[in-house]
Protein backbone atom coordinates (compact mmCIF):
# COMPACT_ATOMS: atom_id res chain seq x y z
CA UNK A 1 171.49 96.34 159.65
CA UNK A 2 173.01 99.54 158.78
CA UNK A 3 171.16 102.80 158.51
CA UNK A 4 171.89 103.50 155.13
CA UNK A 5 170.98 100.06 153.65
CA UNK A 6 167.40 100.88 155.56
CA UNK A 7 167.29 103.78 154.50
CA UNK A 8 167.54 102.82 150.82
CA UNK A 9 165.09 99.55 151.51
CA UNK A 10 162.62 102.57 152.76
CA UNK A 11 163.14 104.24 149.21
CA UNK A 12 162.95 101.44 147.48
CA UNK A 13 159.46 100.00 148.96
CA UNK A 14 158.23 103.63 148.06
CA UNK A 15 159.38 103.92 144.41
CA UNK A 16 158.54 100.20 143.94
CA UNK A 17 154.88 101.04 144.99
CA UNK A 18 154.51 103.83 143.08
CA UNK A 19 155.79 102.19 140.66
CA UNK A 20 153.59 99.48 140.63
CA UNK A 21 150.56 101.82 141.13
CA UNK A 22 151.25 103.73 137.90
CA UNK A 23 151.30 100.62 136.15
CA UNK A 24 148.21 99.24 137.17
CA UNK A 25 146.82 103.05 136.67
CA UNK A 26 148.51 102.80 132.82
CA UNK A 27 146.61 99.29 131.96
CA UNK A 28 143.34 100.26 133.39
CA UNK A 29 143.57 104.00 131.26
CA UNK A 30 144.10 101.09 128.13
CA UNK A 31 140.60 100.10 128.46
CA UNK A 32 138.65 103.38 128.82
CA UNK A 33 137.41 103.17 124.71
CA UNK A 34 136.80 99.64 125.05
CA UNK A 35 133.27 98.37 123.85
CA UNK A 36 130.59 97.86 126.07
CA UNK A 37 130.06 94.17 127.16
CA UNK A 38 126.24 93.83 125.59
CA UNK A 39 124.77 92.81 129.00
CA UNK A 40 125.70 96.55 130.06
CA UNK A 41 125.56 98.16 126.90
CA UNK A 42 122.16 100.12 128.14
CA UNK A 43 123.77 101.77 130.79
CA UNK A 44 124.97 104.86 128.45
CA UNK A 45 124.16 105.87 125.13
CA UNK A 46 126.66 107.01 122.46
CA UNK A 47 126.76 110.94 123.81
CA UNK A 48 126.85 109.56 127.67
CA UNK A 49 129.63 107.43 127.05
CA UNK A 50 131.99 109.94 125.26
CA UNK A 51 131.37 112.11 128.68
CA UNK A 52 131.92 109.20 130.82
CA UNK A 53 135.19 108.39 128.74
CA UNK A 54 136.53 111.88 128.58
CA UNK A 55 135.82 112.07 132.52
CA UNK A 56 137.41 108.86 133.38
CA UNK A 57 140.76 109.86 131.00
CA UNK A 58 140.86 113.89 133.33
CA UNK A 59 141.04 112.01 136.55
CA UNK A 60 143.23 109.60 135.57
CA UNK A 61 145.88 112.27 134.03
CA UNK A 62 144.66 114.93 136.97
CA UNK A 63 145.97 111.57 139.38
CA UNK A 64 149.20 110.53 137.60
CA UNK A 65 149.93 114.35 138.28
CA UNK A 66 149.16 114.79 141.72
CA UNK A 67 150.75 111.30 142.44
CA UNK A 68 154.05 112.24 141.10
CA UNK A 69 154.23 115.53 142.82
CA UNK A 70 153.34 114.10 145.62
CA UNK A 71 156.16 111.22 145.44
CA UNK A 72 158.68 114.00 144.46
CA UNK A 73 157.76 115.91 147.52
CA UNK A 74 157.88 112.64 149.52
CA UNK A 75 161.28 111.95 148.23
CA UNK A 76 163.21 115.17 148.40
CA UNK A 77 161.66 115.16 152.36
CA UNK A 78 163.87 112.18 152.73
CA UNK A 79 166.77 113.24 151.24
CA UNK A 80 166.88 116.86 152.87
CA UNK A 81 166.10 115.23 156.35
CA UNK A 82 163.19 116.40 156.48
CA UNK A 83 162.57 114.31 159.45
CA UNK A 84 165.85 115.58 161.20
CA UNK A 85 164.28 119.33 160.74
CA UNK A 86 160.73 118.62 161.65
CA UNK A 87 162.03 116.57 165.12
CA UNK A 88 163.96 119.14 166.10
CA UNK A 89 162.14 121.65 165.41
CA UNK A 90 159.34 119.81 167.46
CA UNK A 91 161.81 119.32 170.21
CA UNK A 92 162.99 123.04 170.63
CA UNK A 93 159.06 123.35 171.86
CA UNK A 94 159.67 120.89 174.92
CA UNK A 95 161.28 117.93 176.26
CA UNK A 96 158.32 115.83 176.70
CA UNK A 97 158.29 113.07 174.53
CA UNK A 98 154.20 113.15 173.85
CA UNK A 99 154.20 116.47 173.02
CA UNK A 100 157.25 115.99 170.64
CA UNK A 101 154.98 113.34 169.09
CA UNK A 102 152.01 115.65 168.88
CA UNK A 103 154.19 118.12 167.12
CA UNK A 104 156.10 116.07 164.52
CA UNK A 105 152.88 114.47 163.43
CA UNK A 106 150.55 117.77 163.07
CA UNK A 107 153.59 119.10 161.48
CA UNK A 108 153.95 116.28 158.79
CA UNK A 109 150.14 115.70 158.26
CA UNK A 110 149.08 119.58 158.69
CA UNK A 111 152.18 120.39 155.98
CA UNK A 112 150.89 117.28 153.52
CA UNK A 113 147.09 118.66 153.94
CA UNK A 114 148.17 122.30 152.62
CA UNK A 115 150.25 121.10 149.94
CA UNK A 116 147.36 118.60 148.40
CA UNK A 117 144.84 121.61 149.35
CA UNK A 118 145.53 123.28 145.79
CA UNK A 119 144.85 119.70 144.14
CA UNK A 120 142.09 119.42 146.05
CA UNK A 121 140.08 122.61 145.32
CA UNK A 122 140.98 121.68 141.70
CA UNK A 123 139.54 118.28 141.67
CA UNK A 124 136.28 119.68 143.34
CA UNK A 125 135.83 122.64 141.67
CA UNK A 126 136.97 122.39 138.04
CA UNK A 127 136.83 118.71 137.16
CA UNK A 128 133.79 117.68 139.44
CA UNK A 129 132.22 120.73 138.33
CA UNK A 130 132.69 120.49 134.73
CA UNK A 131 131.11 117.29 134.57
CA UNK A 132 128.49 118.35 136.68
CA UNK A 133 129.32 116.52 140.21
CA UNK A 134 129.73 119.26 142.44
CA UNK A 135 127.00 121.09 144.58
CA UNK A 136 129.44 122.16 147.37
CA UNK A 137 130.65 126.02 147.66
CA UNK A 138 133.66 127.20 148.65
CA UNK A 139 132.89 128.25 152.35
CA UNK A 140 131.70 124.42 152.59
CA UNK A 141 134.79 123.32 151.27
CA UNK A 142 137.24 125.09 153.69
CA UNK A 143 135.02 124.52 156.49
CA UNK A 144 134.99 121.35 155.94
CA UNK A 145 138.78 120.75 155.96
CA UNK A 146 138.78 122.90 159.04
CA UNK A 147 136.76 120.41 161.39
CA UNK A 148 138.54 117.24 159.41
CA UNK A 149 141.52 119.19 160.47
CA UNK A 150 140.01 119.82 164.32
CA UNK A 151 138.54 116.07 164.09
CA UNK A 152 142.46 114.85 163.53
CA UNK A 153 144.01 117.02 166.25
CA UNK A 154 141.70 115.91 168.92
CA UNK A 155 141.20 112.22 167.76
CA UNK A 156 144.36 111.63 166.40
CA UNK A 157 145.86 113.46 168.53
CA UNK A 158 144.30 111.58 171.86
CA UNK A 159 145.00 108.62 170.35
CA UNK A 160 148.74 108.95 169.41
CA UNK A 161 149.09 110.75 173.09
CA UNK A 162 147.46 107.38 174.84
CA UNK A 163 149.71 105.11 173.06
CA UNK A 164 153.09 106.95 173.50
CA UNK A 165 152.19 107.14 176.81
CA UNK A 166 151.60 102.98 176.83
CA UNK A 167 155.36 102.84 175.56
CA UNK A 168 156.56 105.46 178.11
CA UNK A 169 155.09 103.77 180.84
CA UNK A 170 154.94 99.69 180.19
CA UNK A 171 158.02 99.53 177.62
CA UNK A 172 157.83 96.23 175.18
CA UNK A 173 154.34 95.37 176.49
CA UNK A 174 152.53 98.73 175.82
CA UNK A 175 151.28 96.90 171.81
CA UNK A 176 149.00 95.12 174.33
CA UNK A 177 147.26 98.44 176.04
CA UNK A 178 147.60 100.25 172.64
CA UNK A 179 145.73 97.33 171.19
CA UNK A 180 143.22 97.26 174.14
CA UNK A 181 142.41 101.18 173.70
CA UNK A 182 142.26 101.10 169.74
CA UNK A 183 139.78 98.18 170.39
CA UNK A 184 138.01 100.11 172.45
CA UNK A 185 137.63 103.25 170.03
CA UNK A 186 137.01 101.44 166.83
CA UNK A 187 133.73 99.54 168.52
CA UNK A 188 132.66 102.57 169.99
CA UNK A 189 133.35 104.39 166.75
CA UNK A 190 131.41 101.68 164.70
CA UNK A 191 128.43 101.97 166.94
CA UNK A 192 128.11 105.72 167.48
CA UNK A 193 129.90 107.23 164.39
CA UNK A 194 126.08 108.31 162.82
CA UNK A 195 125.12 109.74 165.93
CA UNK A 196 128.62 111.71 166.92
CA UNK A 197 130.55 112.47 163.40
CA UNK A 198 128.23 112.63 160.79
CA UNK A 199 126.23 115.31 162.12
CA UNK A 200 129.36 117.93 161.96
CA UNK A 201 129.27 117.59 158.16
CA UNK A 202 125.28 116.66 157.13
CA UNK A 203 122.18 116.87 158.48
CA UNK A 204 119.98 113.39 159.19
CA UNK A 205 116.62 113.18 159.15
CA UNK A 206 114.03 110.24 159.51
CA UNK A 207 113.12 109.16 156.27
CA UNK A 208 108.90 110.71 156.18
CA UNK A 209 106.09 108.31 156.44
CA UNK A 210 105.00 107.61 152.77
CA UNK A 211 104.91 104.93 150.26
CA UNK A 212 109.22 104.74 150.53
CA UNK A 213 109.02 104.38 154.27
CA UNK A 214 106.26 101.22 153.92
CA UNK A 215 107.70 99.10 151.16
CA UNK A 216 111.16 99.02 153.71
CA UNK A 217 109.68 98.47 156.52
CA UNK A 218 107.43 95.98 154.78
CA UNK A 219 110.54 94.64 153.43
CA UNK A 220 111.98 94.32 157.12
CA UNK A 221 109.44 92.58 158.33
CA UNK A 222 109.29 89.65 155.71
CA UNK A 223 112.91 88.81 156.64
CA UNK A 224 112.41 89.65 160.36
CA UNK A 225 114.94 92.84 160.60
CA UNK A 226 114.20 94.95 163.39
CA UNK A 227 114.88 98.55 161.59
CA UNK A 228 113.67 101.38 163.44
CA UNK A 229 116.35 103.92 162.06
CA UNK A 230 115.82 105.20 158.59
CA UNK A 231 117.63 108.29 158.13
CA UNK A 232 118.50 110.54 155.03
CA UNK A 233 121.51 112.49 154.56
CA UNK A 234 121.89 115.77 152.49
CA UNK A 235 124.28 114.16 150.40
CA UNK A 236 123.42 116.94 147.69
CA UNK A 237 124.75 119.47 149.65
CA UNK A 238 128.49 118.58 147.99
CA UNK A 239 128.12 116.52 145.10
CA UNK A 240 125.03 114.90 143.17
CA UNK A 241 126.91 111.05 143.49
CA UNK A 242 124.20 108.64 144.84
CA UNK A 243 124.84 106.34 147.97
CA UNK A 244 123.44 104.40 150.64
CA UNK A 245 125.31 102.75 154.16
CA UNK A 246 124.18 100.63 156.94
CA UNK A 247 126.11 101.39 159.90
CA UNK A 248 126.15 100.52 163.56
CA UNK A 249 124.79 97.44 165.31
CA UNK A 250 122.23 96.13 168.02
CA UNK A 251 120.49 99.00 168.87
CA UNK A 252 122.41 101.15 166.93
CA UNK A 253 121.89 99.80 163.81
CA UNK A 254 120.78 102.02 160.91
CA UNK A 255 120.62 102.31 157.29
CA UNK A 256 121.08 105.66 155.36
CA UNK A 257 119.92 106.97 151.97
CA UNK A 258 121.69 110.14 150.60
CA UNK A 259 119.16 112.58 149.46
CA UNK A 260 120.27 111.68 145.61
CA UNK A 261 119.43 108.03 145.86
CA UNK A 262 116.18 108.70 146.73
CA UNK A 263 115.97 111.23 143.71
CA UNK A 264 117.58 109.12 141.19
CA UNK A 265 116.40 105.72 141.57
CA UNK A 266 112.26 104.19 141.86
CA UNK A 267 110.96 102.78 145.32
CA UNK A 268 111.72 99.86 143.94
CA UNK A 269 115.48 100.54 143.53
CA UNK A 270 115.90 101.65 146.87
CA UNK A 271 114.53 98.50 148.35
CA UNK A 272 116.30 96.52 146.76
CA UNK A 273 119.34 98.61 147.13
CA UNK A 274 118.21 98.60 151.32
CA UNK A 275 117.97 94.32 150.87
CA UNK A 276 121.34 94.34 149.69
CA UNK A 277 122.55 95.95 153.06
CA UNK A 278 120.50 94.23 155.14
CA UNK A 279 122.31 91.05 153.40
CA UNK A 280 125.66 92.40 155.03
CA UNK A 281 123.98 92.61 158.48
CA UNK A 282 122.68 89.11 158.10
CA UNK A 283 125.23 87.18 156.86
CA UNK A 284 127.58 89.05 160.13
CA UNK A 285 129.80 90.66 157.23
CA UNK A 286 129.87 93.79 159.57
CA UNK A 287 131.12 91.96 162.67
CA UNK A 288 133.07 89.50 160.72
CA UNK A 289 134.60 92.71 159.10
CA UNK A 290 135.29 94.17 162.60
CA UNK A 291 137.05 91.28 164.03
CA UNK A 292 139.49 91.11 161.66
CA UNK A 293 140.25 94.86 161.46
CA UNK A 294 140.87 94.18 165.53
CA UNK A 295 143.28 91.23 164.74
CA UNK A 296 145.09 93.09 162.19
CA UNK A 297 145.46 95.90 164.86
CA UNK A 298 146.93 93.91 167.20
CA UNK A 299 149.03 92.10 164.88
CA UNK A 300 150.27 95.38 163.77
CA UNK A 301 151.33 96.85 167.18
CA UNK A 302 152.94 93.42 168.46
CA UNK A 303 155.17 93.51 165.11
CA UNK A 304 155.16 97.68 165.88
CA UNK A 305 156.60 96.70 169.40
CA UNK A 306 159.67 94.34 167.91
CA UNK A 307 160.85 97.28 166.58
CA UNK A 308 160.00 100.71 167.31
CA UNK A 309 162.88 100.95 169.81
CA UNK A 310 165.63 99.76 167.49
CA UNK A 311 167.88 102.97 167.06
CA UNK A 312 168.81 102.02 163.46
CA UNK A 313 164.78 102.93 162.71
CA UNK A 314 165.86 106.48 163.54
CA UNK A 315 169.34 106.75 162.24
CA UNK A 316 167.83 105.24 158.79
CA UNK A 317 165.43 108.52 158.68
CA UNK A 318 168.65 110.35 159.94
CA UNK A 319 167.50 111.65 162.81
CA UNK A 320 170.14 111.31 165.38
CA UNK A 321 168.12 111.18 168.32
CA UNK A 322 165.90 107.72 168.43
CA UNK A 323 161.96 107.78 169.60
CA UNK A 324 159.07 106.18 169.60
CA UNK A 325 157.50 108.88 166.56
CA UNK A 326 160.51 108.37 164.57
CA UNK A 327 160.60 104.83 164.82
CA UNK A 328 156.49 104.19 164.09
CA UNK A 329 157.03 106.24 160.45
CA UNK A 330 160.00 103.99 159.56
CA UNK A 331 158.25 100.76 160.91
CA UNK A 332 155.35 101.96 158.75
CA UNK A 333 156.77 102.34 155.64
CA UNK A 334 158.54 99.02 155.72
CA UNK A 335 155.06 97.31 157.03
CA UNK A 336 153.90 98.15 153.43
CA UNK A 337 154.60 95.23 152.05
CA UNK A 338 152.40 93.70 154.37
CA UNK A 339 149.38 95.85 154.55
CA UNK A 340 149.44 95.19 150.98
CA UNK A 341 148.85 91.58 151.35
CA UNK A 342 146.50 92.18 154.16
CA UNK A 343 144.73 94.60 151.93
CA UNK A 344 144.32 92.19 148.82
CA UNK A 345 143.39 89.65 151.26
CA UNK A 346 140.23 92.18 152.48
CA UNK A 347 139.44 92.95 148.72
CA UNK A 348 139.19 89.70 147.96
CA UNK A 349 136.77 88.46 150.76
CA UNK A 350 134.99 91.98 150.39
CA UNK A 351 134.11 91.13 146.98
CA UNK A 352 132.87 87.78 148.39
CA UNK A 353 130.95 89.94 150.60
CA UNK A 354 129.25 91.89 147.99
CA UNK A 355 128.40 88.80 146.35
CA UNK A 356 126.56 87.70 149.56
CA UNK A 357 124.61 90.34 149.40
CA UNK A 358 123.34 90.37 146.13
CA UNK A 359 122.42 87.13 145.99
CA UNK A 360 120.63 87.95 149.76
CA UNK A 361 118.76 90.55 148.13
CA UNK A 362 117.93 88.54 144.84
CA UNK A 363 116.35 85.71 147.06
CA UNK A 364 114.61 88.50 149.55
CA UNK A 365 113.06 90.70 147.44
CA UNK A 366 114.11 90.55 143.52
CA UNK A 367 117.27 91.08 141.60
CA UNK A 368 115.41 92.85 138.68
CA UNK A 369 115.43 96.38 140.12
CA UNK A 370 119.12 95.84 142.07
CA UNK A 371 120.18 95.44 138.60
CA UNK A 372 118.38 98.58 137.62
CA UNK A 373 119.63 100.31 140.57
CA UNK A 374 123.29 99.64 139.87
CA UNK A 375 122.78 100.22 136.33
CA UNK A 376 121.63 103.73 136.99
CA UNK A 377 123.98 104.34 139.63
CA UNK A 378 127.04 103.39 137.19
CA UNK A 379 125.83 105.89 134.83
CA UNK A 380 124.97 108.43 137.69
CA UNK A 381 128.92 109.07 138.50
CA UNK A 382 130.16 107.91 135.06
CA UNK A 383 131.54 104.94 136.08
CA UNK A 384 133.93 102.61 134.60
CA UNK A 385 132.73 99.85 133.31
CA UNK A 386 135.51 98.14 131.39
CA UNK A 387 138.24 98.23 134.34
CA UNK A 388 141.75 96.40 133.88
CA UNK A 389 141.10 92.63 135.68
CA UNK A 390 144.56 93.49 137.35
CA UNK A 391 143.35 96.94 138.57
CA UNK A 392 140.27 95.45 139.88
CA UNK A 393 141.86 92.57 141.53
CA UNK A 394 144.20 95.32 143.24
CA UNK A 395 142.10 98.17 144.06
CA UNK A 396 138.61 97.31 143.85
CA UNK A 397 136.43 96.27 147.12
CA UNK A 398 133.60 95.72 144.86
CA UNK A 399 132.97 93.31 141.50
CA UNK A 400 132.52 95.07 138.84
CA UNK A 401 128.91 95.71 137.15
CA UNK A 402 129.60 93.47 134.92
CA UNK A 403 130.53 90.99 137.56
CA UNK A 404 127.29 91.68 139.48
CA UNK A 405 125.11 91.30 136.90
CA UNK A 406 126.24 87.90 135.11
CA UNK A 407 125.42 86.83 139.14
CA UNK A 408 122.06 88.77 139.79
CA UNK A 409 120.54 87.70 136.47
């Protein structure tokens, strides 16, 4: 194929998504004033409502701006060869091609990360603040971005190095060792993650003997879960948005409350909140979940190896010099398309999921105060309630409350 025709397929698969993506974004903003269905119609009053409403119409306008900048940027760094200027820039450091790697990508992500930064600060600090979100300060804020930044160099970094490396060293077959050490990292990463990450960016601590402590592990023991780590986070230290995760597995397995749950919701709420997780774990949604994240990874790198070394990958991005860096940003952008699908695909059964779990915790323990909980939750962040089916079917993971509750009741 010639260059130029990839290069405009490459354009086109970007407009055409954003594209798409604003009008999914347009039809969902439609419904914002739309009545409460009456089996949700308690979740706000008149006043709350009108907040939630004017909150859900700032982000929305806040994110058609940002997206558009950001797509402008995107596409004038194609026209202007940006790529071109960044690789050779990155190759006047040295010759090595791992290093020239290292360089294009910190570059390219480092550059995007500054540029969002101001849209960033803005979306923290004036919109979550005005509505009364944010509990994080400034020195949190950059420091925050300065280990993500640290945790991307040396992660991303030693990733990216290992599987140039593969390609340097075994050719065509290196998708297989790639796939082998990204295996490797994401169930190491699933099972240590709360004991290795988490702690640069919140403190854990055992949830204290009390009343909270016994109705869970009372709970745990009527559907013979061996839970032994109960942990809080200080969730409150950067916004007052309520959540709970179960992470881990085998002996690593634990479930953890953010500090707000356990403020905004009854004992009751957060057990049945807990028995929803615990549904996940039982029904093997986490290692069914992991599986097929591995399969898609080494679906991705076989399809990754067909054509990273085709020259007319680089030459499309018109960089005159072809690599392995060059050619893994053109092969991603045209592998949109298919993470799409692949994406849907893990909506869909994620939803399915989510089902699983609600009706695990319903027969458990009760689906009363789960319904409460979510209820409370949804009001909590000022969620939407009346979302686009289309925008749902494309974006969300999770039904909607609506959903839940015509299933819980």
């Amino acid at each position: 194929m010639n260059p130029t025709t990839l290069f405009y397929i490459i354009i086109a698969i970007i407009v055409f998504n954003f594209v798409v993506d604003k009008i999914l974004g347009s039809l969902n903003a439609k419904h914002f004033n739309d009545a409460l269905p009456p089996e949700i119609a308690d979740v706000y009053d008149e006043t709350e409502y009108k907040k939630a409403q004017r909150y859900k119409r700032e982000k929305y306008r806040f994110g058609l701006l940002t997206s558009t900048i950001s797509i402008v940027a995107t596409l004038l760094f194609f026209f202007l060869d940006g790529f071109e200027i960044v690789d050779t820039w990155a190759r006047s450091f040295s010759s090595n091609s791992i290093v020239i790697a290292l360089l294009f990508f910190g570059i390219i992500v480092f550059a995007s990360d500054i540029l969002g930064l101001p849209f960033s600060y803005y979306n923290t600090f004036v919109i979550e603040e005005k509505y009364g979100f944010n509990t994080t300060n400034t020195a949190t804020f950059f420091l925050d971005k300065i280990k993500g930044w640290a945790l991307m160099a040396i992660v991303g970094g030693g990733l990216l190095a290992l599987i140039v490396w593969f390609y340097e060293v075994t050719g065509a077959n290196f998708w297989l060792y790639a796939w082998g050490a990204v295996t490797v990292f994401t169930i190491f990463m699933n099972l240590f993650y709360a004991r290795l990450i988490v702690p640069l960016f919140n403190k854990q601590s055992p949830l204290e003997e009390g009343s909270l402590r016994n109705k869970i592990e009372a709970y745990a023991s009527t559907v013979h879960f061996n839970l032994a780590n109960i942990f809080v986070i200080d969730g409150s230290k950067r916004s007052t948005k309520a959540n709970a995760y179960f992470s881990g597995f085998g002996r690593e397995k634990r479930i953890t409350l953010y500090d707000t749950l356990i403020n905004d919701l009854e004992e009751e709420e957060i057990v049945a909140v807990l028995a929803h997780e615990v549904g996940h774990y039982k029904r093997k949604h986490i290692i069914f979940n992991l599986l097929v994240s591995i399969l898609l990874t080494g679906f991705t790198f076989w399809l990754l190896s067909l054509f990273v070394g085709n020259e007319t990958l680089s030459s499309a991005l018109g960089v005159s010099q072809p690599s392995f860096h060059i050619g893994l940003v053109a092969f991603g952008i045209l592998y949109t398309p298919i993470s799409t699908l692949t994406g849907l695909c893990m909506n869909l059964l994620s939803r399915k999921f989510e089902y699983q779990a609600d009706r695990f915790a319903k027969q458990t323990y009760a689906g009363a105060p789960l319904v409460s909980a979510l209820k409370k939750l949804s009001k909590n962040s000022l969620s939407n309630l009346t979302p686009h089916p289309a925008y749902v079917f494309m974006h969300y993971s999770h039904p909607t409350l609506l959903q839940r509750f015509r299933k819980l009741v």
